[in-house]
C-alpha atoms as a PDB file:
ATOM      1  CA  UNK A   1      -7.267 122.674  22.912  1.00  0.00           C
ATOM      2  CA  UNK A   2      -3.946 122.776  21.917  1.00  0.00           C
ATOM      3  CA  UNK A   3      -2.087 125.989  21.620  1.00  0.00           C
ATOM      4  CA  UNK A   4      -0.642 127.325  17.828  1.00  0.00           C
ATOM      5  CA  UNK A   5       2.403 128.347  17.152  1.00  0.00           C
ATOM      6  CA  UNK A   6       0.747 131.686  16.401  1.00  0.00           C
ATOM      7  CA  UNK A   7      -0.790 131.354  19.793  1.00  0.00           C
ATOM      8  CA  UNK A   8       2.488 130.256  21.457  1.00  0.00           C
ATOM      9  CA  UNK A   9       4.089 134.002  20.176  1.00  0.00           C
ATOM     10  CA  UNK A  10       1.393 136.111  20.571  1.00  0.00           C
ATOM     11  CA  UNK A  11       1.519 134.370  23.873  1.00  0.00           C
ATOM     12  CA  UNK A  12       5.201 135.222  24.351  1.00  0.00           C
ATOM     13  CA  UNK A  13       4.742 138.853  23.151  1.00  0.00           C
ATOM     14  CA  UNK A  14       1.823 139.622  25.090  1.00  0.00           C
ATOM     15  CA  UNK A  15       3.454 138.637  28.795  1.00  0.00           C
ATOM     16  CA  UNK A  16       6.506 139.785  30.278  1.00  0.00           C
ATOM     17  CA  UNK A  17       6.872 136.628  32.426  1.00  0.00           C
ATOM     18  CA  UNK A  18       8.296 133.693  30.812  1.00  0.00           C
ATOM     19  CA  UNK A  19       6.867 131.568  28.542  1.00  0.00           C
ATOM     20  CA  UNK A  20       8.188 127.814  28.221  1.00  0.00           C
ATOM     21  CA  UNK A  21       6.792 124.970  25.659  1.00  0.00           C
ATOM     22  CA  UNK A  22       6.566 121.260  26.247  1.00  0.00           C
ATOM     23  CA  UNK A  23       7.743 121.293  29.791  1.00  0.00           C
ATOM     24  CA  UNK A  24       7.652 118.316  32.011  1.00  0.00           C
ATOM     25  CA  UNK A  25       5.290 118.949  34.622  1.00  0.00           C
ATOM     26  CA  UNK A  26       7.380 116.908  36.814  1.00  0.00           C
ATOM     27  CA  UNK A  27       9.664 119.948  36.918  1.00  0.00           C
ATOM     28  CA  UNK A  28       6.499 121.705  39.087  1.00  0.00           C
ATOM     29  CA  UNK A  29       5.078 119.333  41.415  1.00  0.00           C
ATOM     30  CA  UNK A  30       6.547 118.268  44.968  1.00  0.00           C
ATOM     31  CA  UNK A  31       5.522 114.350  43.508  1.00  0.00           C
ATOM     32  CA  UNK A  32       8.270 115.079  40.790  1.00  0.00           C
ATOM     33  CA  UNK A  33       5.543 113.275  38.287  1.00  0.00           C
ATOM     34  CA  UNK A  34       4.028 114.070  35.054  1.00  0.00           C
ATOM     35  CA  UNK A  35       4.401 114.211  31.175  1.00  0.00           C
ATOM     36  CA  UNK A  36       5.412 117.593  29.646  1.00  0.00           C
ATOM     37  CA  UNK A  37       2.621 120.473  29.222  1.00  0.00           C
ATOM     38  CA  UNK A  38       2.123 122.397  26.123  1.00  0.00           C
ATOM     39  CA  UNK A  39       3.233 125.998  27.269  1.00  0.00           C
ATOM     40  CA  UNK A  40       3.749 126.980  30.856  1.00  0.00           C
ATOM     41  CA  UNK A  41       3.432 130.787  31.032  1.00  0.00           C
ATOM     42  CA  UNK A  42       4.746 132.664  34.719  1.00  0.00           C
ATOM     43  CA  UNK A  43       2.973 136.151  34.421  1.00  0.00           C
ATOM     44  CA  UNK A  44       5.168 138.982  36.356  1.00  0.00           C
ATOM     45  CA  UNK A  45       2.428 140.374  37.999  1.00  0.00           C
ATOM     46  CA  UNK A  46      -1.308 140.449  38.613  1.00  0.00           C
ATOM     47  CA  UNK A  47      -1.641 142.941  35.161  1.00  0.00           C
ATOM     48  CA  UNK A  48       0.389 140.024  33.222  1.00  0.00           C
ATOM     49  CA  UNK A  49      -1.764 137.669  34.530  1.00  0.00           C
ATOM     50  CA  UNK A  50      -4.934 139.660  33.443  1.00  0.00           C
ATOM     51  CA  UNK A  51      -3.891 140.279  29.770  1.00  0.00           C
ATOM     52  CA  UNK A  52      -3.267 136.397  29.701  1.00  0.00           C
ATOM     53  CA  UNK A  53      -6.210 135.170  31.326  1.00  0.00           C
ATOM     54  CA  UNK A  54      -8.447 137.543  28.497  1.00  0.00           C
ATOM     55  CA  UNK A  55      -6.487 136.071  25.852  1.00  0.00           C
ATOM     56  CA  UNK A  56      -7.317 132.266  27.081  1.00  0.00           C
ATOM     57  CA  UNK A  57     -10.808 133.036  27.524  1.00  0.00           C
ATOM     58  CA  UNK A  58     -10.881 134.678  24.017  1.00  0.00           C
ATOM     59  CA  UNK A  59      -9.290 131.943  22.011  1.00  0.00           C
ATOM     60  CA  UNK A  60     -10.745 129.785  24.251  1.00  0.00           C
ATOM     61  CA  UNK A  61      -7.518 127.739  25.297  1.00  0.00           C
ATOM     62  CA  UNK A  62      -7.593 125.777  28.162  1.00  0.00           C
ATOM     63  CA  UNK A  63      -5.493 126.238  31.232  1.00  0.00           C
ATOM     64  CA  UNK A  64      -4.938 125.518  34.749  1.00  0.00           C
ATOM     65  CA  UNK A  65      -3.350 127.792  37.168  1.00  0.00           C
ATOM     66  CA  UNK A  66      -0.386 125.902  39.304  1.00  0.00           C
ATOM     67  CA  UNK A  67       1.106 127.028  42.632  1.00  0.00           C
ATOM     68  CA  UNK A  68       3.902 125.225  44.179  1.00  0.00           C
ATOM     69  CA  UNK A  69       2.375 121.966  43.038  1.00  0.00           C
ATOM     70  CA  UNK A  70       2.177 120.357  45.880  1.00  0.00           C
ATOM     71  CA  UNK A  71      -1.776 118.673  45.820  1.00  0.00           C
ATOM     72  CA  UNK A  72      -1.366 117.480  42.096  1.00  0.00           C
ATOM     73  CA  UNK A  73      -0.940 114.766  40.122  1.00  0.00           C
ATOM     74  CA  UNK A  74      -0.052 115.423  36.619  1.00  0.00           C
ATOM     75  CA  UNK A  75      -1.156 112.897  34.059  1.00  0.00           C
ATOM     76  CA  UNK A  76       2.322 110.801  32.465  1.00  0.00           C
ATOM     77  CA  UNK A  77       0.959 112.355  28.682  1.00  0.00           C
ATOM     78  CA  UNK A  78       1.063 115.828  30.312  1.00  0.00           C
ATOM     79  CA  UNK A  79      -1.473 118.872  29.669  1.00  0.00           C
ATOM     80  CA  UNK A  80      -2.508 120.154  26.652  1.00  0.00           C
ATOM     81  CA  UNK A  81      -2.734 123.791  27.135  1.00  0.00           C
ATOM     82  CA  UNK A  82      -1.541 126.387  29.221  1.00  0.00           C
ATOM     83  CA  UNK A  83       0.191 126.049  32.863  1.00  0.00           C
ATOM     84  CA  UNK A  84      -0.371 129.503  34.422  1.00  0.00           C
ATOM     85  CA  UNK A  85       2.355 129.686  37.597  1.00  0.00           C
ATOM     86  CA  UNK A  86       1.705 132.007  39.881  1.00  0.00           C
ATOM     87  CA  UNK A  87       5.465 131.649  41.837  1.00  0.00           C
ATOM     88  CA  UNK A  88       5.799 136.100  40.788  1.00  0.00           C
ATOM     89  CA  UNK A  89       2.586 137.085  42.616  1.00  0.00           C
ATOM     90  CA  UNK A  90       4.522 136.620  45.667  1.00  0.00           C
ATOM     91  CA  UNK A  91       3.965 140.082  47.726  1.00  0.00           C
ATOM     92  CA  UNK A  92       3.666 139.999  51.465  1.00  0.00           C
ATOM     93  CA  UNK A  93       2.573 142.750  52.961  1.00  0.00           C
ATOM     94  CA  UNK A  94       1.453 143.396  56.715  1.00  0.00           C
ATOM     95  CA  UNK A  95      -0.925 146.066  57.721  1.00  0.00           C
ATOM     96  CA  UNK A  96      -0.562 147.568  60.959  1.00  0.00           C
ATOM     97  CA  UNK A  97      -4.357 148.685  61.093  1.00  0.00           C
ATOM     98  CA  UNK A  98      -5.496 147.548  64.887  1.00  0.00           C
ATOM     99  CA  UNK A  99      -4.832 148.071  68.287  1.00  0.00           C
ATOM    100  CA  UNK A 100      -5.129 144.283  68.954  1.00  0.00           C
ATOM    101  CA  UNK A 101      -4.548 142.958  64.988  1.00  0.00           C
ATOM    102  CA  UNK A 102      -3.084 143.169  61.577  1.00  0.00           C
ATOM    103  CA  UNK A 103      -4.172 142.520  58.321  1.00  0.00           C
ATOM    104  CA  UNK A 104      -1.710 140.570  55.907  1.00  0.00           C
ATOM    105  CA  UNK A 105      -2.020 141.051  52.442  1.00  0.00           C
ATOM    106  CA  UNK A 106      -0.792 137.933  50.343  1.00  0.00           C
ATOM    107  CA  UNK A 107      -0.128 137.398  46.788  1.00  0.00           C
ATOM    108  CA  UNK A 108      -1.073 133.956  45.264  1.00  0.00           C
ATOM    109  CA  UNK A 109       2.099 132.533  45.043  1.00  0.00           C
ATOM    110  CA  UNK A 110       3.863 133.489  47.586  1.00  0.00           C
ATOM    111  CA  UNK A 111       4.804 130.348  49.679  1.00  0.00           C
ATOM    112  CA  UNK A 112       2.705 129.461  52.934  1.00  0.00           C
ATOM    113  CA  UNK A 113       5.977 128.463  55.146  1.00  0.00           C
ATOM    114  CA  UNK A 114       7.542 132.341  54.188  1.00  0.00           C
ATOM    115  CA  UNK A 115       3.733 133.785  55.440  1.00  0.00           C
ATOM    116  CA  UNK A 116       3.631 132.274  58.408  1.00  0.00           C
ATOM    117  CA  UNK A 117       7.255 132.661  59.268  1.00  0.00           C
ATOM    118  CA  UNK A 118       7.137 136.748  58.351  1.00  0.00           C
ATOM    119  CA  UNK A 119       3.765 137.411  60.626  1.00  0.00           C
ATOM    120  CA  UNK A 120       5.135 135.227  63.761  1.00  0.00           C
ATOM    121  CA  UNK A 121       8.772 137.137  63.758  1.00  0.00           C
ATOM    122  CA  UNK A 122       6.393 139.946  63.701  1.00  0.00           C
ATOM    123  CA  UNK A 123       4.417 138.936  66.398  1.00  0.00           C
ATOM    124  CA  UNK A 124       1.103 138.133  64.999  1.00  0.00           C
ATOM    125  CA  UNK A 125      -0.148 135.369  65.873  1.00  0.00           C
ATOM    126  CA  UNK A 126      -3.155 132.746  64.124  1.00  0.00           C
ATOM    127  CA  UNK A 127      -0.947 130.532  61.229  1.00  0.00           C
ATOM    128  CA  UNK A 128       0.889 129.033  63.866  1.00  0.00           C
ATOM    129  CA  UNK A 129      -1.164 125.285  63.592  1.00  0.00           C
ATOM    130  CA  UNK A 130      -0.697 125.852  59.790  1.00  0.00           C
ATOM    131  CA  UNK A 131       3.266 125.460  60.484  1.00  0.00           C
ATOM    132  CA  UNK A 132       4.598 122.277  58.206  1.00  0.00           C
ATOM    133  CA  UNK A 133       2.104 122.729  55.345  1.00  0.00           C
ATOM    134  CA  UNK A 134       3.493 123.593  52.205  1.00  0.00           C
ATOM    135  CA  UNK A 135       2.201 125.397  48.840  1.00  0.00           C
ATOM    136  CA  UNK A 136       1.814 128.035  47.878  1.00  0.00           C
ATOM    137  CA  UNK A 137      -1.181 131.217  49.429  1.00  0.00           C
ATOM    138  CA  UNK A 138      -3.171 130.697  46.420  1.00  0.00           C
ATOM    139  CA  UNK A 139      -3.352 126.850  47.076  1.00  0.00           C
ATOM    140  CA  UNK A 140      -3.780 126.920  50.577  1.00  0.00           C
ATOM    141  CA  UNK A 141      -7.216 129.178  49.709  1.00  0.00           C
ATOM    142  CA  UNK A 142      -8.515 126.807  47.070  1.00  0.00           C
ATOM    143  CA  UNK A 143      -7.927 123.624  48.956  1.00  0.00           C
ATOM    144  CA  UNK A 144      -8.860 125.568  52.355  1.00  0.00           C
ATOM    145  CA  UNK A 145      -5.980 124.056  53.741  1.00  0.00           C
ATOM    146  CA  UNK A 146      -5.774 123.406  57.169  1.00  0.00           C
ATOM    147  CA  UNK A 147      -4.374 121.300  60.162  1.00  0.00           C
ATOM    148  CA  UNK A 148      -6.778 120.669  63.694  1.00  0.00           C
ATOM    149  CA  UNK A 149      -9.229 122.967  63.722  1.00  0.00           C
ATOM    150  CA  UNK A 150      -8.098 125.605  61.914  1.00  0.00           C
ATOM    151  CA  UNK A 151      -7.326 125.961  58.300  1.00  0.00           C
ATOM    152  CA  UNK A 152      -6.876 128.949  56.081  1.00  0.00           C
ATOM    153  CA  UNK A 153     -10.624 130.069  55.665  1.00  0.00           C
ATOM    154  CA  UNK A 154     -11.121 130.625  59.354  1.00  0.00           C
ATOM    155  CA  UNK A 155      -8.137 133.438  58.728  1.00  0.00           C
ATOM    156  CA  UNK A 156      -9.397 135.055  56.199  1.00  0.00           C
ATOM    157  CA  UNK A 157     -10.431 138.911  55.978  1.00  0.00           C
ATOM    158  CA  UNK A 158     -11.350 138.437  51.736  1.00  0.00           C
ATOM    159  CA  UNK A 159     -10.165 136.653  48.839  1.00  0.00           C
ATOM    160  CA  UNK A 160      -8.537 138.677  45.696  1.00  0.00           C
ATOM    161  CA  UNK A 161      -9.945 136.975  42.665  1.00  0.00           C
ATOM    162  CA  UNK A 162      -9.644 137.730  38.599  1.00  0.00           C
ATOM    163  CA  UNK A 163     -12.699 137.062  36.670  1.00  0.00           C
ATOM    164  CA  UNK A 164     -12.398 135.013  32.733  1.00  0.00           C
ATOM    165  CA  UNK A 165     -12.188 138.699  31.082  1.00  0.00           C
ATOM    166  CA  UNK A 166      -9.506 139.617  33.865  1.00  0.00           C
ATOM    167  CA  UNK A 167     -11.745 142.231  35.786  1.00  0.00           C
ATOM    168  CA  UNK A 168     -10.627 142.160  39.224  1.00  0.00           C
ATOM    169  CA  UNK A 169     -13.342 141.359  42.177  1.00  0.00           C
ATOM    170  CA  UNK A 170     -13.366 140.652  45.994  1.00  0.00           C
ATOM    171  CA  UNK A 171     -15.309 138.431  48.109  1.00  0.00           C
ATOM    172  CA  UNK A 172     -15.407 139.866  52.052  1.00  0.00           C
ATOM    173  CA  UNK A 173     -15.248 137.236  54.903  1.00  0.00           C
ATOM    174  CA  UNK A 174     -19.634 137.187  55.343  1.00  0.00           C
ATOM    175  CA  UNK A 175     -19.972 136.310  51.976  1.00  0.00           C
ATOM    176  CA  UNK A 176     -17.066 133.296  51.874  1.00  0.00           C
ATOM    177  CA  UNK A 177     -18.274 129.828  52.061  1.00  0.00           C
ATOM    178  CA  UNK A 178     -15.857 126.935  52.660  1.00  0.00           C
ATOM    179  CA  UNK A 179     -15.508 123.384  54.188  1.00  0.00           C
ATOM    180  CA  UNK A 180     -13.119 121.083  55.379  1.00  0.00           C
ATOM    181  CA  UNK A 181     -10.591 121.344  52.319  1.00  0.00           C
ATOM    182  CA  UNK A 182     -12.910 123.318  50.098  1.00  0.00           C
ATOM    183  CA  UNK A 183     -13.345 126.760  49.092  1.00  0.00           C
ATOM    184  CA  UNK A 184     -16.718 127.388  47.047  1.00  0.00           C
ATOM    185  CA  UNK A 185     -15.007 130.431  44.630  1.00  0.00           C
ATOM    186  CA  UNK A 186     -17.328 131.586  41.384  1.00  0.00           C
ATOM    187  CA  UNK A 187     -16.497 129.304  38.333  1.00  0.00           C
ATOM    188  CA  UNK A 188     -13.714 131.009  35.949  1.00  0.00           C
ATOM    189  CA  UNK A 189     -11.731 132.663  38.524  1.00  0.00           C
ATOM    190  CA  UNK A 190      -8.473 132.562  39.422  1.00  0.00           C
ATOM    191  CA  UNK A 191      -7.236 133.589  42.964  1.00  0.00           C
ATOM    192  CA  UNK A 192      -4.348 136.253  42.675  1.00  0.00           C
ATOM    193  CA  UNK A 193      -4.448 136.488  46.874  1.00  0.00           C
ATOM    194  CA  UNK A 194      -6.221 137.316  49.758  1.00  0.00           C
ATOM    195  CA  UNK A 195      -5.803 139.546  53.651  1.00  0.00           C
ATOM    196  CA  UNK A 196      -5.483 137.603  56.347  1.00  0.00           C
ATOM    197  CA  UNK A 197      -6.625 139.007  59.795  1.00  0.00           C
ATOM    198  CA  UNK A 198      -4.080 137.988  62.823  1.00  0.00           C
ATOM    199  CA  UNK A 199      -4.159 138.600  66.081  1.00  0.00           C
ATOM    200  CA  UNK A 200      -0.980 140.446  67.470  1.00  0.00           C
ATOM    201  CA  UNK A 201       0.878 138.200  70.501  1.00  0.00           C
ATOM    202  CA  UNK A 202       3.555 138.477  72.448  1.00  0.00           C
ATOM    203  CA  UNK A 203       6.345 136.131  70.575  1.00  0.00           C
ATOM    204  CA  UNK A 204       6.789 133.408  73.618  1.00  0.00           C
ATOM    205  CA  UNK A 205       3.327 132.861  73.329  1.00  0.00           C
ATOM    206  CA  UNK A 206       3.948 132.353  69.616  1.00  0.00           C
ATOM    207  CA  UNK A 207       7.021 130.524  69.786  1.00  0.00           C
ATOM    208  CA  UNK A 208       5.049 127.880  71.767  1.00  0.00           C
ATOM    209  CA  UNK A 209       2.518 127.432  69.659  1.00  0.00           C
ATOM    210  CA  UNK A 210       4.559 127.485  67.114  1.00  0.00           C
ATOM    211  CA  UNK A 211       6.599 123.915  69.585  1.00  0.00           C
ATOM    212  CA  UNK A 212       3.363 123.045  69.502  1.00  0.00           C
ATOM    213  CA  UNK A 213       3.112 122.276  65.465  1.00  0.00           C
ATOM    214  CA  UNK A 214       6.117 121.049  64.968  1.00  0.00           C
ATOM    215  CA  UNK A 215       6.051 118.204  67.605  1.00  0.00           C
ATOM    216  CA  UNK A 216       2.640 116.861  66.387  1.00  0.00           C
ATOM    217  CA  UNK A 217       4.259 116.922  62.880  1.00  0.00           C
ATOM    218  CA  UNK A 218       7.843 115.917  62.779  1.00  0.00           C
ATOM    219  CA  UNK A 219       8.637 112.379  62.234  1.00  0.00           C
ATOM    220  CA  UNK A 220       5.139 111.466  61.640  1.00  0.00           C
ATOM    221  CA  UNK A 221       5.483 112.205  57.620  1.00  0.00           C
ATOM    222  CA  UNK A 222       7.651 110.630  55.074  1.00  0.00           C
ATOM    223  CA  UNK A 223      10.476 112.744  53.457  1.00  0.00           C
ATOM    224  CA  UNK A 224      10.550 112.516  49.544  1.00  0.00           C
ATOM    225  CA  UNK A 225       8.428 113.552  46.996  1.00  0.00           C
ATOM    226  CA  UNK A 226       4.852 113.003  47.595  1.00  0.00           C
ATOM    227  CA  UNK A 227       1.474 115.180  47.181  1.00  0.00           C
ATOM    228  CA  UNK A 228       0.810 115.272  50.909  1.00  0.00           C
ATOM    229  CA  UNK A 229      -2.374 113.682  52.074  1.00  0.00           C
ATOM    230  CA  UNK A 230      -3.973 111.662  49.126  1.00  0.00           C
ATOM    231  CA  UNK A 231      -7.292 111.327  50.749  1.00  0.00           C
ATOM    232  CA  UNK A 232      -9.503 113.173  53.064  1.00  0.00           C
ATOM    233  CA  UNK A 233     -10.622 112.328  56.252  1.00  0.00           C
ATOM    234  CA  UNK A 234     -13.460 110.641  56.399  1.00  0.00           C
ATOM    235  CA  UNK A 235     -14.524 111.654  59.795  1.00  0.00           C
ATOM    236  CA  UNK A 236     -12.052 113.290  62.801  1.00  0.00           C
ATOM    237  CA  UNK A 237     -12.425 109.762  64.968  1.00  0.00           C
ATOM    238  CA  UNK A 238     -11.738 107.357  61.142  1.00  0.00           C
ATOM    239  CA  UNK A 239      -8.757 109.222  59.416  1.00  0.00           C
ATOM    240  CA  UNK A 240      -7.886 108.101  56.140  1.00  0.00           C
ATOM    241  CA  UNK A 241      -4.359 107.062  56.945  1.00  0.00           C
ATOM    242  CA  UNK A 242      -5.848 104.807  59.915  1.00  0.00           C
ATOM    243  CA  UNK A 243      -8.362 103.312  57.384  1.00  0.00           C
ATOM    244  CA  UNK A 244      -5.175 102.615  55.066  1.00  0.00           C
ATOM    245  CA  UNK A 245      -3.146 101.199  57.981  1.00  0.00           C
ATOM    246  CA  UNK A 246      -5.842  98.629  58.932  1.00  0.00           C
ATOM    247  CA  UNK A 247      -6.166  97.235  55.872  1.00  0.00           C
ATOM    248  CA  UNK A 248      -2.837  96.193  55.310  1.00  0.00           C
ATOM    249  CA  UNK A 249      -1.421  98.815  53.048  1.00  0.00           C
ATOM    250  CA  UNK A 250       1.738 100.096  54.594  1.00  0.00           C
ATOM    251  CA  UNK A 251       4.667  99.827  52.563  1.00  0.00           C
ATOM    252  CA  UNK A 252       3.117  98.537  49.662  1.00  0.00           C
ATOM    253  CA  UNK A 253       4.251  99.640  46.168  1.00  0.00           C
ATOM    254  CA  UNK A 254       3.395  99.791  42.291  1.00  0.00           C
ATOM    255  CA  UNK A 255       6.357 100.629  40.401  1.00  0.00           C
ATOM    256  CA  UNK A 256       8.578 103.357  42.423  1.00  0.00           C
ATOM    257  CA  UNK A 257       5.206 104.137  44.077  1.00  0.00           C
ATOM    258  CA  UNK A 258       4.756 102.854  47.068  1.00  0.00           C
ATOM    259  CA  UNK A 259       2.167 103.993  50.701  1.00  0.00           C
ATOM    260  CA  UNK A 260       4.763 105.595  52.855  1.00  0.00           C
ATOM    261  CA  UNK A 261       5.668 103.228  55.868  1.00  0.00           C
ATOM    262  CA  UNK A 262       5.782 106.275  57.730  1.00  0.00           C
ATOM    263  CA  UNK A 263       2.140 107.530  57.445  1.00  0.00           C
ATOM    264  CA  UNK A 264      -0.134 105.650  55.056  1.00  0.00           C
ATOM    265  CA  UNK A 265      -2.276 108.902  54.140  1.00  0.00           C
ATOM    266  CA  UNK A 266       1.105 109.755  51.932  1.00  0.00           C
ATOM    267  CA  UNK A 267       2.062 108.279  48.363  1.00  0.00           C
ATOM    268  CA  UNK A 268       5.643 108.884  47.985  1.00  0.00           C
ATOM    269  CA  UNK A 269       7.781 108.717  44.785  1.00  0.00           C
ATOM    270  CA  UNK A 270      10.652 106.674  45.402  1.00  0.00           C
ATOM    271  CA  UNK A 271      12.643 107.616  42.488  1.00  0.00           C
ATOM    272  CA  UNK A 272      10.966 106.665  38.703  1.00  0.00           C
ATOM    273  CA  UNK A 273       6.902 106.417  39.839  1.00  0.00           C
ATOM    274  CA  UNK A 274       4.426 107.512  37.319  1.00  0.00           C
ATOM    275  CA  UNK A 275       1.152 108.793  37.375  1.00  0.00           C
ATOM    276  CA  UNK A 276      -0.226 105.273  36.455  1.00  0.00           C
ATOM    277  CA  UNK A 277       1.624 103.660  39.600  1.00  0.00           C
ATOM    278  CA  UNK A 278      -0.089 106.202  41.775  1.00  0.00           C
ATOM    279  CA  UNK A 279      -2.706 105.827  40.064  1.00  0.00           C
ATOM    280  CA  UNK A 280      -3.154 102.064  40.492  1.00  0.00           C
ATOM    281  CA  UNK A 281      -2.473 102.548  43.947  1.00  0.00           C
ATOM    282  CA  UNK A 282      -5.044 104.601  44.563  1.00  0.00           C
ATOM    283  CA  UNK A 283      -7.693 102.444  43.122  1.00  0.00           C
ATOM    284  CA  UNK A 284      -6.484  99.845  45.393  1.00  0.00           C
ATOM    285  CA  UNK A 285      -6.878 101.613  47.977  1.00  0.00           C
ATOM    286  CA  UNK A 286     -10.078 102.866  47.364  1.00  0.00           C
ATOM    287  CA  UNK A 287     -11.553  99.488  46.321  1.00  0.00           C
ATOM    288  CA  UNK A 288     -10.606  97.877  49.578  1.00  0.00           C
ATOM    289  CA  UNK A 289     -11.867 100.528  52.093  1.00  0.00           C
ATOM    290  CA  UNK A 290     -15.187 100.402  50.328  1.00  0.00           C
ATOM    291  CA  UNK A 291     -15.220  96.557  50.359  1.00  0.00           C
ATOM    292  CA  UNK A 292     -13.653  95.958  53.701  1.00  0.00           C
ATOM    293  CA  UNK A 293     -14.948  99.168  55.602  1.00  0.00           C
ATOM    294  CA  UNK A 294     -18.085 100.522  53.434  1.00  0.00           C
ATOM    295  CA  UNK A 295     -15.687 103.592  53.230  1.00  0.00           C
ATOM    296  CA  UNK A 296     -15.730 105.904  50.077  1.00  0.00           C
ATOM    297  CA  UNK A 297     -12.714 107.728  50.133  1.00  0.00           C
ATOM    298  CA  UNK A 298     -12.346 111.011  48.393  1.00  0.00           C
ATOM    299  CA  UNK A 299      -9.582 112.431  47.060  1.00  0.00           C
ATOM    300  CA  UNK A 300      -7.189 115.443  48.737  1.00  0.00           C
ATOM    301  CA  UNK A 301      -4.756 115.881  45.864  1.00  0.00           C
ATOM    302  CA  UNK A 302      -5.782 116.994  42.300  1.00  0.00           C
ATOM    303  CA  UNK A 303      -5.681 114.429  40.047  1.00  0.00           C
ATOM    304  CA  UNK A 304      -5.398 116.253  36.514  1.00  0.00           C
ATOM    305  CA  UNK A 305      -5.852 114.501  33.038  1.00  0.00           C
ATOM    306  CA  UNK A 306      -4.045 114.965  29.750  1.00  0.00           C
ATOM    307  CA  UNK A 307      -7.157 117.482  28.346  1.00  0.00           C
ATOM    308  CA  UNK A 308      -7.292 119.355  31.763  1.00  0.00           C
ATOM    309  CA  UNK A 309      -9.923 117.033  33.295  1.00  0.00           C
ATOM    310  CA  UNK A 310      -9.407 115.865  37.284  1.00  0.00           C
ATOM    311  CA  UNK A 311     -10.703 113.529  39.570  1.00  0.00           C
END
């Protein structure tokens, strides 16, 4: 539901972040794509982000809470409702609480790349195969992002969640479930950050792992704006980017949207794409791997509609 004007300054006086209406999503998102969204509200901290999650859930506005933006795809009409960004939760803290590990504390938005980098210069060690992946903390927990055979959930101590009537709860490492990009979180909650459990190293030890990372990753992903990964893997020995490759894909392009040449799990926006080129692409795609390979691919990236609805 769209937001009043009433709405929009209650809104405005009951946050001290800011509070921004009819703002092109594009602004958000590492695909630089999408039509403008209704309000876009960045909450100071986790008691901002309280008072404004009871008010949504109250007038029953809808909303969707937005990290870096770097697994969406905003519809070209935009959102109508709220953008929550998290970008303020950004705390980092380290816990010096074991002989042979820490515990991180994380806030939501702070960015995965500044995580990783603060624990390794610290000398704990774990993130290391996460090195290259970008987003946000609060991201990387929803989508249980991951690279090899780690990903975020296999780090975890708990998760730091706000309920729809912005009472705060905690779910302890036995009682998370997740999957290969998934974390199964209770409905209506929005993750405001988490504790990560590292292992403490000696920094060479890091440093190569660390070598490690970024030589399976550089120069094996295009540069521009793109959403990462568009599809999952349908298995470790089919990836999705070899399924696209064999069937002839490479290259190809709708609009300013076009399957990188570089690595044909990537969509990249080559200057004026829209959601409907990526879009069209993606049905392509997904239409020939089922026909040619009896291969259902599923979607990696969000795909979110103009009423808040996603594929």
């Amino acid at each position: 539901m769209k937001p009043t004007d009433k709405q929009i300054d209650e809104i405005r006086n009951l946050i001290e972040g800011p509070v921004t209406a009819n703002v092109p999503l594009s602004r958000f998102t590492s695909f630089k794509i999408g039509g403008p969204a209704d309000l876009v509200a960045e909450p100071r901290d986790t008691e901002d982000l309280k008072k404004l999650i009871r008010y949504l859930d109250e007038k029953q506005l809808a909303r969707i809470v937005l990290g870096e933006g770097t697994n969406v795809l905003f519809n070209d009409r935009g959102f109508r409702g709220i953008i929550i960004r998290t970008a303020s939760l950004d705390l980092i803290e380290i816990h010096r609480n074991g002989s042979d590990f820490c515990k991180v504390v994380i806030g939501a938005g702070a960015p995965l790349p500044t995580a990783l980098a603060k624990s390794c210069r610290l000398g704990l060690s774990g993130m290391e195969p996460l090195w290259g992946i970008p987003g946000s903390f609060g991201g990387a927990i929803v989508t249980n992002a991951g690279a090899g055979d780690i990903s975020i959930g296999d780090l975890l101590e708990c998760v730091n969640l706000v309920t729809e009537t912005g009472q705060d709860i905690s779910i302890p490492k036995d009682d998370l479930r997740f999957a290969y990009r998934k974390m199964y979180l209770p409905s209506g909650t929005t993750v405001i950050g988490g504790v990560l459990r590292l292992k403490r190293s000696d920094k060479e030890s890091i440093r190569n792992e660390l070598d490690l990372s970024k030589s399976g990753r550089r120069g094996k992903q295009p540069v521009g704006p793109s959403a990462g990964c568009v599809f999952k893997n349908p298995a470790p020995d089919n990836p999705a980017g070899a399924i696209i490759d064999r069937l002839g894909f490479k290259g190809v392009r709708v609009g300013d949207a076009q399957v990188s040449p570089i690595h044909a799990n990537f969509i990249v926006n080559r200057g004026k794409a829209t959601a409907a080129d990526v879009l069209e692409l993606i049905d392509r795609i997904r239409s020939r791997a089922h026909e040619k390979e009896n291969v259902n691919l599923e979607l990696e990236i969000c795909v979110v509609g103009e009423g808040g609805t996603n594929d």
